[in-house]
Protein backbone atom coordinates (compact mmCIF):
# COMPACT_ATOMS: atom_id res chain seq x y z
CA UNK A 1 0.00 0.00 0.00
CA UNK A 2 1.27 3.53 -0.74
CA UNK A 3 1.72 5.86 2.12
CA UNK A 4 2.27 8.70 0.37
CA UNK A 5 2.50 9.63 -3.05
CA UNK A 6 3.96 12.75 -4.65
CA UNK A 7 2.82 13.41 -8.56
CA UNK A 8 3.87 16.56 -10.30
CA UNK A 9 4.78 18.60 -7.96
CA UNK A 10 6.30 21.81 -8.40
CA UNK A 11 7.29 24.67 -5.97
CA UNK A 12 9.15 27.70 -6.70
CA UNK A 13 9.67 30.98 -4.71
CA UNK A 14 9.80 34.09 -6.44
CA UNK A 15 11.53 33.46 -9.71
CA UNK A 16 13.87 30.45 -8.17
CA UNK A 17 12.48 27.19 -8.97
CA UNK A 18 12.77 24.74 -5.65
CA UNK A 19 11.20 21.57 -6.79
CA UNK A 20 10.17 20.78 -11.11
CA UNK A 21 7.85 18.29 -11.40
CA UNK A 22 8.78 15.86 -9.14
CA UNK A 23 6.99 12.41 -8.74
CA UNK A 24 7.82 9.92 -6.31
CA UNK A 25 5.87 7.52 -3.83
CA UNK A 26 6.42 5.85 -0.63
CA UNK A 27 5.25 2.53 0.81
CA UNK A 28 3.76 1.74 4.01
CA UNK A 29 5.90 0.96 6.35
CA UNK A 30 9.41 2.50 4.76
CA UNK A 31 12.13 5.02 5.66
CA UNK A 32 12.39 6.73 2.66
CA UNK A 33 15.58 9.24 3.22
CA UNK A 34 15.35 12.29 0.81
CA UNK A 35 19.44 12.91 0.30
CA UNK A 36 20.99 16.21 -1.88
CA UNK A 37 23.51 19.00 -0.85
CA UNK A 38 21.95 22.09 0.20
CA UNK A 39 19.31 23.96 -2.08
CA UNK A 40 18.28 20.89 -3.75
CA UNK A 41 15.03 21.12 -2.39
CA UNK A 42 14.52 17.91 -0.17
CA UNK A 43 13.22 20.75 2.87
CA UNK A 44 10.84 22.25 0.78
CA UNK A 45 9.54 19.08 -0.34
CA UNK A 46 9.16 17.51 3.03
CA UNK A 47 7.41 21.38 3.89
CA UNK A 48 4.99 20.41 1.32
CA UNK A 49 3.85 17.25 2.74
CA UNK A 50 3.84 18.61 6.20
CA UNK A 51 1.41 21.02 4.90
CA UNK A 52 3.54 23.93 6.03
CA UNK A 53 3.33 25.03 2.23
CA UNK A 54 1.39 24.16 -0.46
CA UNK A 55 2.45 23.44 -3.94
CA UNK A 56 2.15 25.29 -6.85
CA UNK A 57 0.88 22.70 -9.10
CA UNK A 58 0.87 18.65 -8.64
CA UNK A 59 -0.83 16.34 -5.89
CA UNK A 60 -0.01 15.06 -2.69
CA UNK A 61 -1.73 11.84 -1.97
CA UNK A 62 -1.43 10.82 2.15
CA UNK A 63 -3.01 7.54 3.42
CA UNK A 64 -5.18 7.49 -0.05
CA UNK A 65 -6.28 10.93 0.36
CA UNK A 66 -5.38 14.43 -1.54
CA UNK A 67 -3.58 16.80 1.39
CA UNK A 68 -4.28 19.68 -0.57
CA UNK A 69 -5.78 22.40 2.32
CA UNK A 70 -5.39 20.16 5.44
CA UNK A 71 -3.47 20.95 7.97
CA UNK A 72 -0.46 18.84 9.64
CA UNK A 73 -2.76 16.92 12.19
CA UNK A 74 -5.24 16.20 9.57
CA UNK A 75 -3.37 15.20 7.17
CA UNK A 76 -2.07 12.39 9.44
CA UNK A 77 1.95 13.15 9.52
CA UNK A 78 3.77 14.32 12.99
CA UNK A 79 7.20 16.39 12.08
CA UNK A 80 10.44 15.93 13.66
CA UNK A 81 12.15 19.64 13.37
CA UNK A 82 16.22 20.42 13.22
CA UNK A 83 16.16 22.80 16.10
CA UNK A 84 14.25 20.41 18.54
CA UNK A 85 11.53 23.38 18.75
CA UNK A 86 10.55 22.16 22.59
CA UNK A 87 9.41 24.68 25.07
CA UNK A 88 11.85 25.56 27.68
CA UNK A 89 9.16 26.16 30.65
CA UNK A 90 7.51 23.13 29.78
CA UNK A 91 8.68 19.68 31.52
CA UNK A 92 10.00 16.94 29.59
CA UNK A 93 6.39 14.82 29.82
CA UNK A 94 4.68 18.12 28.81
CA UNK A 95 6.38 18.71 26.07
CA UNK A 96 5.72 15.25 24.95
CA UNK A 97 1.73 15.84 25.68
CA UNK A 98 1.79 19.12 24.21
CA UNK A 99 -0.12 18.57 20.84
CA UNK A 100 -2.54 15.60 22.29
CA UNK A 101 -3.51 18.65 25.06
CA UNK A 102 -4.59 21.23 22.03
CA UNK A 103 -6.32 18.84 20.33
CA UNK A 104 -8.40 17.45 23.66
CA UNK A 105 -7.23 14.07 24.11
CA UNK A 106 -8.42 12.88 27.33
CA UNK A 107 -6.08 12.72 29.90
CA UNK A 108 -6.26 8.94 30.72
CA UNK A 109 -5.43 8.12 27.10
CA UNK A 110 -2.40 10.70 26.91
CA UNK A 111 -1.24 9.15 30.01
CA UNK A 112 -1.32 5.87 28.54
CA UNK A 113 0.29 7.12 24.96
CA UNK A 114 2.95 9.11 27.49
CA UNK A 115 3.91 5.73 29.21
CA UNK A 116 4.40 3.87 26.18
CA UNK A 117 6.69 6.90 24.14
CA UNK A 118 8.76 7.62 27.27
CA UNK A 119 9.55 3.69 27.47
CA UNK A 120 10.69 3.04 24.18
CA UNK A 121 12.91 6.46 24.19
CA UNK A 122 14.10 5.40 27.52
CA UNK A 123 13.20 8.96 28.99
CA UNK A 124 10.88 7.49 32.44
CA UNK A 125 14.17 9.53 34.36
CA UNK A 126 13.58 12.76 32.44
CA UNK A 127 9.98 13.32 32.69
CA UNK A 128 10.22 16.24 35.45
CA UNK A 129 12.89 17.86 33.93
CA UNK A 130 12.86 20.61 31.73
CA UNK A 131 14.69 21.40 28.16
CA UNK A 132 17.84 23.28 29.58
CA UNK A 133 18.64 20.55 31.95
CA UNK A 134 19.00 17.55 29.16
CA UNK A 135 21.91 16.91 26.74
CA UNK A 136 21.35 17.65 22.63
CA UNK A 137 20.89 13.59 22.27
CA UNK A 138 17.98 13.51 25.31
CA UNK A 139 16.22 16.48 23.72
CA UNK A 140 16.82 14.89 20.51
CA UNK A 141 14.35 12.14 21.87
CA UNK A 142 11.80 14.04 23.01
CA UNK A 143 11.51 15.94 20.11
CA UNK A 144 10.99 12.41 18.72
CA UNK A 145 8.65 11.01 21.56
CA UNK A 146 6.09 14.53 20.57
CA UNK A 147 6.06 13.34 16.84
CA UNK A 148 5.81 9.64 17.99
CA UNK A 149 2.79 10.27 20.66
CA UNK A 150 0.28 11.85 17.90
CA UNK A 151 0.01 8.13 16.04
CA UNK A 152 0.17 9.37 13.10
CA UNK A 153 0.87 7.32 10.16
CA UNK A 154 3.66 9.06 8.57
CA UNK A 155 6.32 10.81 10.45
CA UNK A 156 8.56 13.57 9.15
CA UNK A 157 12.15 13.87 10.03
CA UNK A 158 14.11 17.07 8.78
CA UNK A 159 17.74 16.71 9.07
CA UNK A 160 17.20 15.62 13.01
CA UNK A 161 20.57 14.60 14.26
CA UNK A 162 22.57 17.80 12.31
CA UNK A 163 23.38 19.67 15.69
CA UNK A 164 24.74 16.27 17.23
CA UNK A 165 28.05 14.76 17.35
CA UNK A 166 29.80 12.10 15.38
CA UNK A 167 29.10 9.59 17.84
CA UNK A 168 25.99 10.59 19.36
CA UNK A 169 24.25 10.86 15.66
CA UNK A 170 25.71 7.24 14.87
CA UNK A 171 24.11 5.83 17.83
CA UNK A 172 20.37 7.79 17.82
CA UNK A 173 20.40 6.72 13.74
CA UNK A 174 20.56 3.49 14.41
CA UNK A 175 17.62 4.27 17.66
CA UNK A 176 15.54 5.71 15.30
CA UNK A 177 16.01 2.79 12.77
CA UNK A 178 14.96 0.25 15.24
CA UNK A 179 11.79 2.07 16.67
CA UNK A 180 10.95 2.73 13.16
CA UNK A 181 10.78 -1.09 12.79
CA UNK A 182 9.28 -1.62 15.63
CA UNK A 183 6.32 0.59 15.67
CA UNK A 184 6.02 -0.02 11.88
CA UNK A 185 5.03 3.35 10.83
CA UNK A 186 6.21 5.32 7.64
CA UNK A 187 9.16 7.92 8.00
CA UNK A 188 10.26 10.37 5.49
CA UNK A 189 14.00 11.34 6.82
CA UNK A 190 15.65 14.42 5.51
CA UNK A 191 19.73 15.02 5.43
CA UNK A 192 22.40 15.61 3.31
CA UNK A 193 24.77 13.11 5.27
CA UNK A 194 25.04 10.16 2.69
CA UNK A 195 26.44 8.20 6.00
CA UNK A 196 22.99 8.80 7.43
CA UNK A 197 21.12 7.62 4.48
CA UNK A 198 23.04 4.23 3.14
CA UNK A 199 22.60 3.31 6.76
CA UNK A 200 18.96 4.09 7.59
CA UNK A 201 16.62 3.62 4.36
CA UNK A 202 14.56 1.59 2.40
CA UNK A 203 14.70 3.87 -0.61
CA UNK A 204 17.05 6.77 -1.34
CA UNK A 205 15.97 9.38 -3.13
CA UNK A 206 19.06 11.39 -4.58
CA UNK A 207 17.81 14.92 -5.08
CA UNK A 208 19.96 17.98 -6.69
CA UNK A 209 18.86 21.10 -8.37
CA UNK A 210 14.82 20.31 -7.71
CA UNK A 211 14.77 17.21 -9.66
CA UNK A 212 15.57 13.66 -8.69
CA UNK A 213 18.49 12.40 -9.44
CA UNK A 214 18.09 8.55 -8.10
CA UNK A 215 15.06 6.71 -6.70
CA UNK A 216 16.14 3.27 -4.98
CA UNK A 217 17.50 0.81 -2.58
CA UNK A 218 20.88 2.35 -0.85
CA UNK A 219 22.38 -0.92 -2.77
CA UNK A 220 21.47 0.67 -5.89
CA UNK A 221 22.55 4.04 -5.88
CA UNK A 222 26.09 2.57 -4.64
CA UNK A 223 26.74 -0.27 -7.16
CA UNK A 224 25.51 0.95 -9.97
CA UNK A 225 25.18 4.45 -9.81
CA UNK A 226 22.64 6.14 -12.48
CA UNK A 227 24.96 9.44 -13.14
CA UNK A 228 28.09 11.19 -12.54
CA UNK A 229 26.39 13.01 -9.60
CA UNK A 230 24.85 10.27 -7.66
CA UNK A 231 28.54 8.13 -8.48
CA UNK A 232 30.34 11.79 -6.62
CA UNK A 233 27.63 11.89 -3.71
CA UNK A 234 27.41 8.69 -2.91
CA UNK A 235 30.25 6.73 -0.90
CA UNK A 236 32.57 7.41 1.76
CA UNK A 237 35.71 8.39 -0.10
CA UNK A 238 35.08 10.20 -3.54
CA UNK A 239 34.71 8.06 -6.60
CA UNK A 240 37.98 8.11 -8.91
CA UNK A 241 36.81 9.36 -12.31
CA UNK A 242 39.71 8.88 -15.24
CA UNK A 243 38.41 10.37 -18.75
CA UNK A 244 38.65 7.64 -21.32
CA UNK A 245 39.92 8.10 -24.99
CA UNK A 246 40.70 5.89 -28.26
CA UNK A 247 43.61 3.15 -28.48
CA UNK A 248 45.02 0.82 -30.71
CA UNK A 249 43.10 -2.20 -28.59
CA UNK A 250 39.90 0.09 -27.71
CA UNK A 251 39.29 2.51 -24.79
CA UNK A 252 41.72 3.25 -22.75
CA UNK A 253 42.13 6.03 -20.00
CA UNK A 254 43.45 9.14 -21.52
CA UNK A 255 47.24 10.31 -21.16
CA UNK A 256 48.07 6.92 -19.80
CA UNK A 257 50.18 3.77 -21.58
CA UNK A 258 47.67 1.22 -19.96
CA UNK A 259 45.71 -1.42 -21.46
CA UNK A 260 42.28 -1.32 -23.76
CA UNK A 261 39.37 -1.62 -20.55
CA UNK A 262 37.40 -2.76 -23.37
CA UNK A 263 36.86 -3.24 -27.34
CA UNK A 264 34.95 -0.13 -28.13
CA UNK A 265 35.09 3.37 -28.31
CA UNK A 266 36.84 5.21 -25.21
CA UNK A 267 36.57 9.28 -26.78
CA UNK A 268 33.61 11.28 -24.64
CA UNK A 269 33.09 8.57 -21.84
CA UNK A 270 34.36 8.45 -18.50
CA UNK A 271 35.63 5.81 -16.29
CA UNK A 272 34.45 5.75 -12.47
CA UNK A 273 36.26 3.26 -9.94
CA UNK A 274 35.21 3.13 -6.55
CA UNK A 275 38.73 3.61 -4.15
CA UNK A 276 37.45 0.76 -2.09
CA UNK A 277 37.79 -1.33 -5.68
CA UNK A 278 41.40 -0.12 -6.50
CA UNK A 279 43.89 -2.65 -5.23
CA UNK A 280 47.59 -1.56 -4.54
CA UNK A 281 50.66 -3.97 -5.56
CA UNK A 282 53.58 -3.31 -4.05
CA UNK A 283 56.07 -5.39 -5.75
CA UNK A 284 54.68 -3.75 -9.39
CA UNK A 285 55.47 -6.63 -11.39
CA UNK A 286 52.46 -7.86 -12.99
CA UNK A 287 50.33 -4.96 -12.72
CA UNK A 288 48.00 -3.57 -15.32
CA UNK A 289 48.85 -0.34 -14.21
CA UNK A 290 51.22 1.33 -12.56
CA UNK A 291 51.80 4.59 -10.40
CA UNK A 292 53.33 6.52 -7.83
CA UNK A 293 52.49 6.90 -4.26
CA UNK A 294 52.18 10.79 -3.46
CA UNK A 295 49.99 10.48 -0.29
CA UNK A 296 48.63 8.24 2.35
CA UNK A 297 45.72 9.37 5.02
CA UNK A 298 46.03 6.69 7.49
CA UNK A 299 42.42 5.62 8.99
CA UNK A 300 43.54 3.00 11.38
CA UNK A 301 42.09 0.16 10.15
CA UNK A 302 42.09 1.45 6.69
CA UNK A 303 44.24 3.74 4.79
CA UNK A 304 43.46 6.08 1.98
CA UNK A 305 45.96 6.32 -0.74
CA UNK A 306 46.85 8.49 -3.37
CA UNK A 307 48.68 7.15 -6.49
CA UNK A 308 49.37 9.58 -9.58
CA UNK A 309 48.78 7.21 -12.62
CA UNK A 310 49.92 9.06 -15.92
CA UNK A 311 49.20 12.49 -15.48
CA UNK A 312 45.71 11.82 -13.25
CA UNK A 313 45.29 10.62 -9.59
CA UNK A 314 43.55 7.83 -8.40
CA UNK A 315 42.75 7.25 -4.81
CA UNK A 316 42.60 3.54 -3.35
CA UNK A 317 41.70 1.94 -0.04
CA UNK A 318 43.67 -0.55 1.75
CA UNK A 319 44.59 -1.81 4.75
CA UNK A 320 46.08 0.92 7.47
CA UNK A 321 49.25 -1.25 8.38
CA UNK A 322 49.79 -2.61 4.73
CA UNK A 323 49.78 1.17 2.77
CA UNK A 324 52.63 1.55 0.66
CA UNK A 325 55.26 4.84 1.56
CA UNK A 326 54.79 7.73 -0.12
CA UNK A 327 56.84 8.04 -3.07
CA UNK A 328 56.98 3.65 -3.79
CA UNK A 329 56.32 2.65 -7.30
CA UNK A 330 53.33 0.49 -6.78
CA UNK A 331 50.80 -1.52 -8.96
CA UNK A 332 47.29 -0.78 -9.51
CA UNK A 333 44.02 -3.04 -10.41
CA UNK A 334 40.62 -3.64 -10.42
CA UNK A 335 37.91 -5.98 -11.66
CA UNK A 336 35.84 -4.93 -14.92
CA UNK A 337 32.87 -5.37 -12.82
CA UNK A 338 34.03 -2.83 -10.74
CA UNK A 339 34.33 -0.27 -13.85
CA UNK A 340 31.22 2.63 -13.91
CA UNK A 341 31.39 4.00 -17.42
CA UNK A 342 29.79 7.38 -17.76
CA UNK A 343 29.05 9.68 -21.15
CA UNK A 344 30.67 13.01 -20.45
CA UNK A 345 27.86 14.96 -22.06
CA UNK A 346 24.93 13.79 -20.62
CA UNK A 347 26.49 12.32 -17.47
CA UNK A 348 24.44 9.00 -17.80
CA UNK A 349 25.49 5.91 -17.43
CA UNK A 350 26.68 3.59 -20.24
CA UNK A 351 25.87 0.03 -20.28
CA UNK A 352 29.17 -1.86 -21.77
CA UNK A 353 28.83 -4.98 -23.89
CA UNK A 354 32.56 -6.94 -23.68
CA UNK A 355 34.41 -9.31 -25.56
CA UNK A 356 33.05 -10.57 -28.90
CA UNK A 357 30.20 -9.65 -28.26
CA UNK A 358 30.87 -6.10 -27.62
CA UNK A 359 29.17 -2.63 -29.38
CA UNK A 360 28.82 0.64 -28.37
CA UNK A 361 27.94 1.80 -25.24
CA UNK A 362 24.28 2.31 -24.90
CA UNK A 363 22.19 4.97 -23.06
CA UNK A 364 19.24 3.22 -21.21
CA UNK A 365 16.47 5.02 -19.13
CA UNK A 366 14.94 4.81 -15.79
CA UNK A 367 11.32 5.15 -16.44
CA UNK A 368 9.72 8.05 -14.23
CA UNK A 369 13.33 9.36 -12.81
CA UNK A 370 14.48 11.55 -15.47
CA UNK A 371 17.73 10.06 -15.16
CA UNK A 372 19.86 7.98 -17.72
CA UNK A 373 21.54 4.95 -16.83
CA UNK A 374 22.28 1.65 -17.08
């Protein structure tokens, strides 16, 4: 069953256009994370189906039913802001209560909603206290536990765990993941931590410039990434991206003495390797390809290399107590399957037909996304 379902929709303030048509739907029961650097428009759209703002054209479907003119609480979503937005004179359980109060809940049944929230955030200590006497994590859940209390069907999340440290937003991600799970409900997550969003959704929906980029499992936009943008957003260390050209065998990477990658033509396409792909030999002998060592960011358990290969660099990831020095003459390979082959004009991806039974590249479509790939 669809939760919510976004058709058309277009926003735009003043002259700047936030959001172009955009279509996208979410099922029951998901964490859908909307993901894009900042001014792609994943706030505004999240705004929209909060019912903060309305659209300028297109349809917003929640629970079966056009939102267009409800409000938040009839519309059936509870939102989870960035700034916490709690009141400071209120106490923890009142703040909690707050919205089932305006809206006349009886008091027995908050009480009963209010012992069930405060034991799955693990806040029963904290009810008598008020904002300024909690840490950014505990307000952080009780934020949650307001949105959570109103039993709404969908929940909103925008860009919750931003004011939080490293390892504070590591652990409440993987809180909110669970209770999520638990409780069953559907959550629309906002951020523009990629981190947050490989480790958290169902569905990721890559957003840049008002469009969507990528709409799919976090699998997806990792392996086989649709463009050159969602291939540079997605991943912990940057994807290596080597322009291709025309050799004697077939394409090979430009300015380098390498091998053909493959039979066909190399001119206007671009090769993306993944640095976790890239493997470093350090005796060079039998290497495909070889460079030099110019840097090495140790990690502890991992290292991240940098290896200048012809004229262009290529980063790789390896083990921290196995990295080569820098300035060693080292080895580099991959596996084809590990090769992302991108058209430099449109910035699709190419699907690549090898051996004999290779041809050009060809451009192949996502229906719906707007987005070329393979």
């Amino acid at each position: 069953m669809i939760s919510v379902d976004v058709r058309s929709v277009t926003k735009a303030w003043g002259e700047t256009l936030a959001l172009d048509d955009v279509s996208f739907s979410v099922k029951k029961g998901d964490l859908v994370v909307l993901l894009g650097p900042s001014g792609c428009g994943k706030s505004t759209m999240l705004r929209l189906i909060a019912g903060l703002d309305e659209p300028a054209s297109g349809v917003i479907a929640i629970e079966g039913r056009d939102a267009r003119g409800l409000t938040g609480s009839a519309r059936g979503v509870a939102m989870v802001f960035q700034s916490y937005a709690l009141f400071p004179h209120l106490t923890v359980a009142d703040n909690i209560t707050f919205g089932l109060s305006v809206r006349g809940v009886a008091k027995q049944e908050a009480a009963r909603r209010l012992d069930r929230i405060v034991a799955l955030l693990g806040l029963e200590a904290l009810l008598h206290r008020k904002p300024a006497q909690l840490s950014g994590g505990q307000q952080q859940r009780v934020a949650l536990g307001r949105a959570l209390i109103a039993e709404a069907p969908v929940c909103l999340l925008d860009e919750p765990l931003s004011n939080l440290d490293a390892q504070l937003r590591q652990e409440l991600r993987r809180e909110i993941r669970a209770l999520q799970q638990r409780l069953g409900i559907t959550m629309i997550y906002v951020t523009h931590d990629q981190s947050e969003a490989m480790s958290m959704a169902d569905r990721v929906i890559l957003m840049r410039a008002g469009h969507i980029e990528q709409n799919g499992a976090p699998v997806e936009l990792y392996e086989r990434p649709a463009t050159l943008f969602t291939a540079r957003f997605i991943g912990g260390t940057p994807m290596n991206f080597l322009d291709l050209d025309d050799g004697p065998g077939g394409a090979v990477i430009a300015g380098g003495d390498g091998p053909a990658l493959f039979s066909d033509s190399g001119r206007g396409r671009v090769l993306g390797l993944r640095p976790e792909d890239v493997t470093v030999d350090r005796e060079n002998g039998h290497a495909r390809f070889h460079a030099t060592v110019t840097a090495v960011e140790y990690l502890g358990a991992e290292a991240v290399v940098t290896c200048v290969m012809g004229s262009r660099s290529v980063l790789a990831r390896t083990r921290g107590d196995g990295a080569p020095p820098v300035g060693a003459l080292v080895g580099l390979g991959w596996d084809a399957s590990a090769e992302h082959i991108f058209d430099a004009e449109s910035r699709g991806r190419l699907a690549i037909k090898r051996g004999a039974e290779s041809r050009p590249p060809q451009l192949q479509t996502i229906a719906n996304q707007g987005v070329t790939c393979a």
